[in-house]
Protein backbone atom coordinates (compact mmCIF):
# COMPACT_ATOMS: atom_id res chain seq x y z
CA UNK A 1 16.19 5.73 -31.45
CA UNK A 2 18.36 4.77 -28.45
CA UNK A 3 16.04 2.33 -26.24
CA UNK A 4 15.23 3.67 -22.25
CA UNK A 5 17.92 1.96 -19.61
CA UNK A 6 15.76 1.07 -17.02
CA UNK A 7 16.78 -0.17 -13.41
CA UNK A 8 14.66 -3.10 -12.43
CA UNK A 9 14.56 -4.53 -8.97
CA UNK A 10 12.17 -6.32 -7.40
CA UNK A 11 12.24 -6.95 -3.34
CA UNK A 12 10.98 -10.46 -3.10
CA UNK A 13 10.22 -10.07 0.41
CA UNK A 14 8.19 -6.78 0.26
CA UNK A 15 4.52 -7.13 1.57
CA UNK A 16 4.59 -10.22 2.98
CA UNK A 17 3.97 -9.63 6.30
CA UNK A 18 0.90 -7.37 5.71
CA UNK A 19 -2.04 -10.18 5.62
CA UNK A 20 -0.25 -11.20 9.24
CA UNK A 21 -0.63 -8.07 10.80
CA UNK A 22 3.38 -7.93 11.03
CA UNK A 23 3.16 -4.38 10.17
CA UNK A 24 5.89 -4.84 7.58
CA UNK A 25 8.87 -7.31 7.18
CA UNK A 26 12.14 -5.32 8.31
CA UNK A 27 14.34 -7.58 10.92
CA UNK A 28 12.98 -9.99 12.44
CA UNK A 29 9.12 -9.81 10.75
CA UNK A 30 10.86 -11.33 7.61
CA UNK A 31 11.78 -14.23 9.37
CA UNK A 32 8.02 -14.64 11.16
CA UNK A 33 6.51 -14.08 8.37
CA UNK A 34 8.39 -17.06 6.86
CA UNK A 35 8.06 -18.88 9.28
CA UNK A 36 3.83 -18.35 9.29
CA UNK A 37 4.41 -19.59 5.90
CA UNK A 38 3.46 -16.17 4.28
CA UNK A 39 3.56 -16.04 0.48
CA UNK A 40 5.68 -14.11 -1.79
CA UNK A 41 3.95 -10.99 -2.84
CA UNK A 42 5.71 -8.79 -4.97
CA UNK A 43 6.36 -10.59 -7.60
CA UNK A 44 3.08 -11.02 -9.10
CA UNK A 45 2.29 -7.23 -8.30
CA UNK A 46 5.96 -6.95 -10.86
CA UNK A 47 4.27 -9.76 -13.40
CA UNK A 48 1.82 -7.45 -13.40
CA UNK A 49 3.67 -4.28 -14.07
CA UNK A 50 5.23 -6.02 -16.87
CA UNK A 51 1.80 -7.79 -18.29
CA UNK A 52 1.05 -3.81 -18.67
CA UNK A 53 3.87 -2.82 -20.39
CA UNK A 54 3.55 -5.97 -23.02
CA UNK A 55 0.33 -4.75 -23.55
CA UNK A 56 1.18 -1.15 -24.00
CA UNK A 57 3.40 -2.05 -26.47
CA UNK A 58 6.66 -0.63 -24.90
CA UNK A 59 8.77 -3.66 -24.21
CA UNK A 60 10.62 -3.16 -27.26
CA UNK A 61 11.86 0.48 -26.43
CA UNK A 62 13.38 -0.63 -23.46
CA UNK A 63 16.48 -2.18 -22.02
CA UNK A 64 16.26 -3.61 -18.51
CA UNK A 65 19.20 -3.83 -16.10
CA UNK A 66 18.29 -5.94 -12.69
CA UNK A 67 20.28 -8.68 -10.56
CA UNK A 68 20.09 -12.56 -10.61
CA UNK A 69 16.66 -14.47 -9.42
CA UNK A 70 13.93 -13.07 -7.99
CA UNK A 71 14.85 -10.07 -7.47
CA UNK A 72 14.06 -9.50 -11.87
CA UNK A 73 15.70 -11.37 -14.15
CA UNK A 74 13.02 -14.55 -13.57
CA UNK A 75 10.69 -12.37 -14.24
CA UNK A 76 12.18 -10.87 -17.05
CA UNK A 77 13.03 -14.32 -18.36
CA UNK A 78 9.00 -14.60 -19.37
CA UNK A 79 8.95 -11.83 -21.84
CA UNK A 80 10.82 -10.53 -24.75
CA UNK A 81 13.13 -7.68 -23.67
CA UNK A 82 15.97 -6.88 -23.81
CA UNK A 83 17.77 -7.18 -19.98
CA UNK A 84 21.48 -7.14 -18.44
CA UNK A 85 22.37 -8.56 -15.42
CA UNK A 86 24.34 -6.04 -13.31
CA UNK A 87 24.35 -8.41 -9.84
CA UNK A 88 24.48 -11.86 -8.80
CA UNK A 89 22.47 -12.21 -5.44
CA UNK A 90 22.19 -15.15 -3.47
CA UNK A 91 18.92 -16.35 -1.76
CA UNK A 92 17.45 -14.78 0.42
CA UNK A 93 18.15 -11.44 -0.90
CA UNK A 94 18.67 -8.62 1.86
CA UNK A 95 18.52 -4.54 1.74
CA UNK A 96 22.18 -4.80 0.90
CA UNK A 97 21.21 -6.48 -2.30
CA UNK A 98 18.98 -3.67 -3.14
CA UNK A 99 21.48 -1.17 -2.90
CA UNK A 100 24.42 -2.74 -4.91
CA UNK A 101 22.04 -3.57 -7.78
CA UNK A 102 20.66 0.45 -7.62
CA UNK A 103 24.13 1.40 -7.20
CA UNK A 104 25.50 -0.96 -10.36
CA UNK A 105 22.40 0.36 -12.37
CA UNK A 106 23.58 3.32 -11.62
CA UNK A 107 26.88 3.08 -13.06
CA UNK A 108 25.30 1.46 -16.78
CA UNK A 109 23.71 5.31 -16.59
CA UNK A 110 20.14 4.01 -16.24
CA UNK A 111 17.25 6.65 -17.31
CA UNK A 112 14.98 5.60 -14.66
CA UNK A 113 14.68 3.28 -11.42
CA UNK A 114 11.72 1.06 -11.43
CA UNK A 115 11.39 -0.86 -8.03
CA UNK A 116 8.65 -2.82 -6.51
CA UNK A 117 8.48 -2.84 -2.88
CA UNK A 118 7.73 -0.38 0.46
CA UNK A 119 9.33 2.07 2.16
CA UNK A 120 11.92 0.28 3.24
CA UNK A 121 12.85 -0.43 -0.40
CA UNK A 122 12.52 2.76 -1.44
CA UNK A 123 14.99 4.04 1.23
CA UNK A 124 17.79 1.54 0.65
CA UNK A 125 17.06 2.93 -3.49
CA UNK A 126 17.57 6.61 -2.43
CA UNK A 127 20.67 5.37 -0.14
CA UNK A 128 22.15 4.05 -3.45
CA UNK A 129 21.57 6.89 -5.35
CA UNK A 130 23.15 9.27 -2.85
CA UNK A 131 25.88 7.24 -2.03
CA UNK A 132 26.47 7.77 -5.75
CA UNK A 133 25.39 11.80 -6.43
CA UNK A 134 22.65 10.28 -8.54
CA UNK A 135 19.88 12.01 -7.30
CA UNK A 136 18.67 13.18 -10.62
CA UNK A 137 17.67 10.09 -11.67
CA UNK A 138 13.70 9.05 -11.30
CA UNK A 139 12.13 6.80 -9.02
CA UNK A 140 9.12 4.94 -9.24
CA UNK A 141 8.26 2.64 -6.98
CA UNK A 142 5.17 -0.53 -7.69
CA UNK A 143 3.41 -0.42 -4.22
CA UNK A 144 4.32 -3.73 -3.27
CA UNK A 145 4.60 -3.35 0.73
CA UNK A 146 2.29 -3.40 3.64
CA UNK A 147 2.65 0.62 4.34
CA UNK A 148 3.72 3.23 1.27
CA UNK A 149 3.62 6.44 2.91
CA UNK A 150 6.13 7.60 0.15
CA UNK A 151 4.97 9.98 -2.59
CA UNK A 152 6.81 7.90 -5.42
CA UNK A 153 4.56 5.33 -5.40
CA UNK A 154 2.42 4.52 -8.37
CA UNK A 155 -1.61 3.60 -7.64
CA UNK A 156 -0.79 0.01 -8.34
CA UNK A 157 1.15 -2.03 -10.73
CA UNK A 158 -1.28 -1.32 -13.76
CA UNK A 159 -0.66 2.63 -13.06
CA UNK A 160 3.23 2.06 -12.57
CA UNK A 161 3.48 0.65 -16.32
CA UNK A 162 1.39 3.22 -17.69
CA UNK A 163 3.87 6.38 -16.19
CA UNK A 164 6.71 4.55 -17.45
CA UNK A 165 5.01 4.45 -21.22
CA UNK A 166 4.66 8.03 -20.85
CA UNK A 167 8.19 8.57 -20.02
CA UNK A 168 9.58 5.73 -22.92
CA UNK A 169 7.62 7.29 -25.52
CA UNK A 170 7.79 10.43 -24.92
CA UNK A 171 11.95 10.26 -25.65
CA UNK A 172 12.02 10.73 -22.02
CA UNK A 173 11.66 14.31 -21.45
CA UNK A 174 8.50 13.01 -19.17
CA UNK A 175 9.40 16.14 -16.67
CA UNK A 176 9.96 14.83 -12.87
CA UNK A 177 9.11 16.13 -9.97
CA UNK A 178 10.58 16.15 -6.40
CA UNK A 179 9.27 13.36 -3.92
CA UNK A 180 9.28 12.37 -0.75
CA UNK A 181 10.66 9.30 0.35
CA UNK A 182 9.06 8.35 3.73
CA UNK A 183 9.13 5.21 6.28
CA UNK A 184 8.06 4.45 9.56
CA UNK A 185 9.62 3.25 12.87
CA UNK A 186 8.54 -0.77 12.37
CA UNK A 187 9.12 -1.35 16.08
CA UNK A 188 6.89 1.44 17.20
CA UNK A 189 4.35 0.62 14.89
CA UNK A 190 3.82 -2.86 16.19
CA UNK A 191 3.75 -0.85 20.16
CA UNK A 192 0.96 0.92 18.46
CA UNK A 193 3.09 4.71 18.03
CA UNK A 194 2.90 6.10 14.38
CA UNK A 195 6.30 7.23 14.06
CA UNK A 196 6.38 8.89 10.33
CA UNK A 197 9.88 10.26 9.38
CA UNK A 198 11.22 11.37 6.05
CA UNK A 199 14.30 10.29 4.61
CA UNK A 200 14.87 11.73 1.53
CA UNK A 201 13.64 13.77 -1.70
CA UNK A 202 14.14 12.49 -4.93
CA UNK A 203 13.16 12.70 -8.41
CA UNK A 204 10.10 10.61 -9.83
CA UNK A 205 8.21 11.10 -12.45
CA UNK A 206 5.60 13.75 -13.01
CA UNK A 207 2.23 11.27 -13.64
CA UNK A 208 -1.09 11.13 -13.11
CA UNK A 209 -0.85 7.76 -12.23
CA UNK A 210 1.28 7.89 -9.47
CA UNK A 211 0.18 8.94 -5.49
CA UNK A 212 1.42 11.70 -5.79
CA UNK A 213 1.42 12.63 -1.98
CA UNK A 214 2.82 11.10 1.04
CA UNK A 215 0.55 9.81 3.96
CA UNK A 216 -0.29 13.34 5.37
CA UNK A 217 -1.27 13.08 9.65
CA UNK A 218 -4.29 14.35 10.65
CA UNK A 219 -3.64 17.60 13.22
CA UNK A 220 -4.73 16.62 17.08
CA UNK A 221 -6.83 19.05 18.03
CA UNK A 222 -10.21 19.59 20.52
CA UNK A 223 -12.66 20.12 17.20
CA UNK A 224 -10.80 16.78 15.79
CA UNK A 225 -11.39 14.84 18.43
CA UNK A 226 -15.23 15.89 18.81
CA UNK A 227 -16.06 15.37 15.24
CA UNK A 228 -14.33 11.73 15.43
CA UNK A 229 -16.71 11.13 18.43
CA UNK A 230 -19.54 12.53 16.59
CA UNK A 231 -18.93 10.38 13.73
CA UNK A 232 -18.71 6.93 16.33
CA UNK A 233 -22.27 7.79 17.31
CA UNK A 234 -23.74 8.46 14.04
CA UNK A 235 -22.17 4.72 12.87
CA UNK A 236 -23.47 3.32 16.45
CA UNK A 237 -26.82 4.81 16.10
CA UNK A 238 -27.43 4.54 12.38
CA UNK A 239 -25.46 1.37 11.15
CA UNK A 240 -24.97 -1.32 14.13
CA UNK A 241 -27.82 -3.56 14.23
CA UNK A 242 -28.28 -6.19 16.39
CA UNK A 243 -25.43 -8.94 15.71
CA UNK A 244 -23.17 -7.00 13.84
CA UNK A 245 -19.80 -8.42 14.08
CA UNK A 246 -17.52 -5.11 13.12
CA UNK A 247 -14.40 -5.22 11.99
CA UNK A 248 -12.23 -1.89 12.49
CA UNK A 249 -9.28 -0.57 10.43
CA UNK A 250 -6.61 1.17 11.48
CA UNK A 251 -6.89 4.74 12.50
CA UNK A 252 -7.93 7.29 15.26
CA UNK A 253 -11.25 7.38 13.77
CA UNK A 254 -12.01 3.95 14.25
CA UNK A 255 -10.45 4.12 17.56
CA UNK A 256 -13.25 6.57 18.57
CA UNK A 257 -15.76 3.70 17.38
CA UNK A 258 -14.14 1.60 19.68
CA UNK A 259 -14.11 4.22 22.55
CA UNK A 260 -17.87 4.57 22.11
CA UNK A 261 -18.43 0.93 23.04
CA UNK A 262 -15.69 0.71 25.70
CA UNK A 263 -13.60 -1.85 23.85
CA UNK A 264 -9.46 -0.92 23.56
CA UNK A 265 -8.49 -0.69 20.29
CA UNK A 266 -5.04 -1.70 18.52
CA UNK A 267 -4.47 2.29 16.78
CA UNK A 268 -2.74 0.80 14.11
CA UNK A 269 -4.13 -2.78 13.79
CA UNK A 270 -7.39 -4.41 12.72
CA UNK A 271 -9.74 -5.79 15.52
CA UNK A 272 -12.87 -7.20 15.91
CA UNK A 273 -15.79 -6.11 18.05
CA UNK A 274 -19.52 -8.13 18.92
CA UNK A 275 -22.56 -7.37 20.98
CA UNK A 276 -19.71 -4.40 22.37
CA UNK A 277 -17.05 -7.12 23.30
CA UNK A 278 -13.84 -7.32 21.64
CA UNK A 279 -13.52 -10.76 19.46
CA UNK A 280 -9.68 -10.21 18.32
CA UNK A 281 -7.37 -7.65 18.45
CA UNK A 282 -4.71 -6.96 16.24
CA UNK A 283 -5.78 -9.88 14.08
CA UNK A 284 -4.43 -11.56 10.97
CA UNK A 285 -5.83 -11.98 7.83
CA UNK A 286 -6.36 -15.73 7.89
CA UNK A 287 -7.50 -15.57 11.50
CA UNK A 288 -10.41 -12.77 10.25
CA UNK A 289 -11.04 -14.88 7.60
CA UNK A 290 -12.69 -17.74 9.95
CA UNK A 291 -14.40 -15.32 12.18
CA UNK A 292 -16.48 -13.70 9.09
CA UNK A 293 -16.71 -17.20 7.47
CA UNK A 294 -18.12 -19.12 10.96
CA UNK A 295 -20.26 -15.51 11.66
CA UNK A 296 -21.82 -15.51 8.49
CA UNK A 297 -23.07 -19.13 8.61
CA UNK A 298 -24.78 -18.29 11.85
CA UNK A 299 -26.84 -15.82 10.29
CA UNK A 300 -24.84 -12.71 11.16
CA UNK A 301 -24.07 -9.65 9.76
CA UNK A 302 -20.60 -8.20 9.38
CA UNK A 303 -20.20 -4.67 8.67
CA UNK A 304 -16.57 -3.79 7.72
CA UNK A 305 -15.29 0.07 8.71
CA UNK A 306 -12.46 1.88 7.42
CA UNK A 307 -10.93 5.01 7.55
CA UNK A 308 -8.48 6.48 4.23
CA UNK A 309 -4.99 6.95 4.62
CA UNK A 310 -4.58 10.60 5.10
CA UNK A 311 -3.57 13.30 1.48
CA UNK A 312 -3.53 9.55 -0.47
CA UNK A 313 -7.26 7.92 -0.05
CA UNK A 314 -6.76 4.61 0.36
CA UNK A 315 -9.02 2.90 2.39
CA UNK A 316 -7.73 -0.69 1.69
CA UNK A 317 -4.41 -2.38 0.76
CA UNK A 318 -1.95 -0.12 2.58
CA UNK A 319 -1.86 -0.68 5.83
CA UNK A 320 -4.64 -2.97 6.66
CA UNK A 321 -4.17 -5.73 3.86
CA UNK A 322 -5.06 -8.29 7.16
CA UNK A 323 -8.55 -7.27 5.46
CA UNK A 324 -7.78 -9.59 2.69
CA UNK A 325 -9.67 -10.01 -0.89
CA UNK A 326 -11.07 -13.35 0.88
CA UNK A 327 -13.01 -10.83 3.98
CA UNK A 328 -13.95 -8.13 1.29
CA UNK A 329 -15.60 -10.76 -1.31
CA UNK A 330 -17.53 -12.59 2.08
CA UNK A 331 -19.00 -9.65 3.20
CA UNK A 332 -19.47 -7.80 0.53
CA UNK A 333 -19.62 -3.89 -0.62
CA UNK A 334 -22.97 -2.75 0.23
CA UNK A 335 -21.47 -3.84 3.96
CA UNK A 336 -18.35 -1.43 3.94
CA UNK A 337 -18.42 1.85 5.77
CA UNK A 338 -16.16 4.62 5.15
CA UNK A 339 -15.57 7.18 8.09
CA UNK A 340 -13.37 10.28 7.70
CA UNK A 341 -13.26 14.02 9.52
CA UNK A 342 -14.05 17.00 7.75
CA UNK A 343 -10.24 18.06 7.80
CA UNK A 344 -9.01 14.85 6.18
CA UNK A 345 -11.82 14.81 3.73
CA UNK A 346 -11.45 17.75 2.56
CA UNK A 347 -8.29 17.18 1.13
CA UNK A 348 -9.00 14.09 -0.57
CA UNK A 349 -10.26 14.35 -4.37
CA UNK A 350 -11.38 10.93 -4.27
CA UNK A 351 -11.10 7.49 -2.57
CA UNK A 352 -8.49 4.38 -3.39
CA UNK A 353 -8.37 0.80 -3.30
CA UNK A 354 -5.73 -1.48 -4.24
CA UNK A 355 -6.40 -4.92 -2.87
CA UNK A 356 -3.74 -6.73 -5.37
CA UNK A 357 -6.96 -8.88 -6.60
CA UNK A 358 -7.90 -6.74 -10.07
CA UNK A 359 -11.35 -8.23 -10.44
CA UNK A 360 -12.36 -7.53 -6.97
CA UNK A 361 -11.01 -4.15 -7.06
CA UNK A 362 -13.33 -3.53 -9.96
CA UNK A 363 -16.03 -4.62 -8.34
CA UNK A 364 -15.58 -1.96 -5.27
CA UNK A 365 -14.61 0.79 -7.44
CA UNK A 366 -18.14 3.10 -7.48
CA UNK A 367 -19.60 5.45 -5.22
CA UNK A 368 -19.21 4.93 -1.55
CA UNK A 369 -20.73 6.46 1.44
CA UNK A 370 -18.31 8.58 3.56
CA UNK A 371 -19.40 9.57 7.68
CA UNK A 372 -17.84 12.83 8.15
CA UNK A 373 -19.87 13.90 10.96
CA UNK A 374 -22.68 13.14 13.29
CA UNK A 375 -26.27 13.16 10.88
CA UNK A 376 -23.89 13.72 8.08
CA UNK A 377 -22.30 12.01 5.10
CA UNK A 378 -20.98 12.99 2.00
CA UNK A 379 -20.63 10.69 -1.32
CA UNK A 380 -17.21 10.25 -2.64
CA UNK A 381 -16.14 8.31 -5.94
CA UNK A 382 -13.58 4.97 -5.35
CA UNK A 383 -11.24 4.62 -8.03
């Protein structure tokens, strides 16, 4: 049996700006983030992918074609498969790198395109693949970024490796499905405007495992609005004791929160509120981490609340990762609110987290108290 071609390319940069509330690394964020000595993130969420696939027994039935250092084949190095090198890419890599590898891959007559990265790396993929009428073959992306709005997305690395067993071994004939590839404006993000654009639609794979969705917005309307203000009192009056230092994810919802105590709020950042005065806005992770740490010695209580991305679930590791596995393990899950409206609720099955620390994420997986309305909550299961 002929083994699966697979196109392998990691974006070494992906996701490193997240924890620094950079709101992704495109232009000049890569270089800040650098600069704040951020660490390389992606490739341990690809280790992982590939500790998966070892495990799954798969390894074998594939053949891997990727480009020069870390963008795959020193990852690749660490296992027994069988790789090619199709590009020689100097350090750092940029997007352009990306796109000649995709587009070389594309040329060996790969099966499937495996990347790990954000939206931004999944757009300069589909840009290769249309530059070179490929558009039938799959994409599957390992969420590796700080936003993946895109519906070709697997869970996290774990669920990436199990899709692509399903495709190897089932000769693949895995059927795909259409997805959307999605990004958003990077500069308007960090002015605080959700800018949400699509890009392309390609083919990735039809799995369980994957998102499945792209972020979906939640419709402005007067009933919106009132139930997100019903749901700030209910968390004011019901969960705010004395003391509570609060820290607030990203979202409209949260926003209302802040409205309630007349404290601005960064719409798309994390901040951090106290006896109704605003600690830090827009914070980083590391920053966060000393306010919970020096809080929490005083005798405090923190109480962290987040909203889920919209049609995906997650309530942490896209898009507020400044909440880092560090904050989570300090204050703890019986201290994490969820808050949602009825209308974005309702079209969520069940709740996500993908923190890129396994154990932890084991640890919050459960049952988890969801605010939907003033007096009101519903229990939804975190996967």
């Amino acid at each position: 049996m002929s083994k699966t071609r697979i196109c392998f390319v990691v974006n070494p940069i992906a996701g490193m700006g997240g924890p620094l509330a950079l709101k992704g690394t495109d232009g000049r964020a890569r270089w800040e983030a650098i600069r704040r000595g951020a660490k390389p993130v992606s490739p341990e969420r690809a280790k992982r992918f590939l500790d998966r696939l070892e495990k799954l027994g798969v390894l074998e039935s594939i053949e891997f074609y990727t480009a020069t250092g870390s963008m795959g084949e020193e990852l690749l190095r660490e296992y027994s498969v069988d790789y090619r090198i199709v590009n020689v890419v100097a350090n750092p890599t940029v997007a352009a790198d990306t796109i000649e590898t995709v587009i070389r891959c594309c040329r060996q007559g790969v099966d499937l395109i495996v990347f790990c990265g954000g939206d931004g790396t999944a757009r300069d993929v589909a840009l290769a693949l249309a530059s070179e009428d490929r558009k039938d073959v799959p994409l599957l992306g390992i969420p590796s970024g700080v936003k993946m709005y895109s519906s070709i997305f697997a869970v996290n690395p774990e669920a990436a490796a199990q899709a692509v067993a399903e495709f190897v071994q089932s000769g693949k004939t895995t059927c795909c499905c259409e997805g959307e590839v999605v990004d958003v404006d990077e500069e308007a993000f960090r002015k605080n405007i959700l800018n949400v654009k699509m890009f392309a639609l390609t083919q990735t794979l039809c799995s369980r495992y994957l998102v499945g969705i792209s972020k979906q917005p939640t419709p402005e309307t007067p009933d919106e609005e009132e139930n997100r203000r019903a749901i700030a009192n209910h968390v004011l009056e019901y969960y705010v004791k004395p003391c509570t230092l609060i820290i607030l994810g990203p979202g409209t919802t949260t926003k209302a929160i802040a409205d309630a105590l007349g404290v601005e709020k960064t719409l798309l950042g994390v901040d951090v509120i106290h006896n109704g005065k605003l600690v830090a806005k827009d914070v980083d992770g590391p920053t966060l981490e000393k306010i919970v740490e020096e809080h929490l010695k005083r005798g405090g209580h923190v109480l962290i609340i987040v909203s889920p991305i919209g049609g995906q679930g997650f309530i942490f590791g896209r898009g507020n990762q400044q909440i880092t596995p560090r904050v989570l393990k300090l204050v703890g899950r019986n201290n994490i609110l969820v808050v949602a409206t009825r209308s974005k609720i309702s079209k969520l099955k069940k709740l996500r987290i993908d923190t890129g620390d396994p154990e932890l994420d084991e640890t919050l997986k459960g049952y988890i108290r969801v605010v939907v309305d003033y007096d009101e909550e519903v229990i939804m299961k975190v996967e």
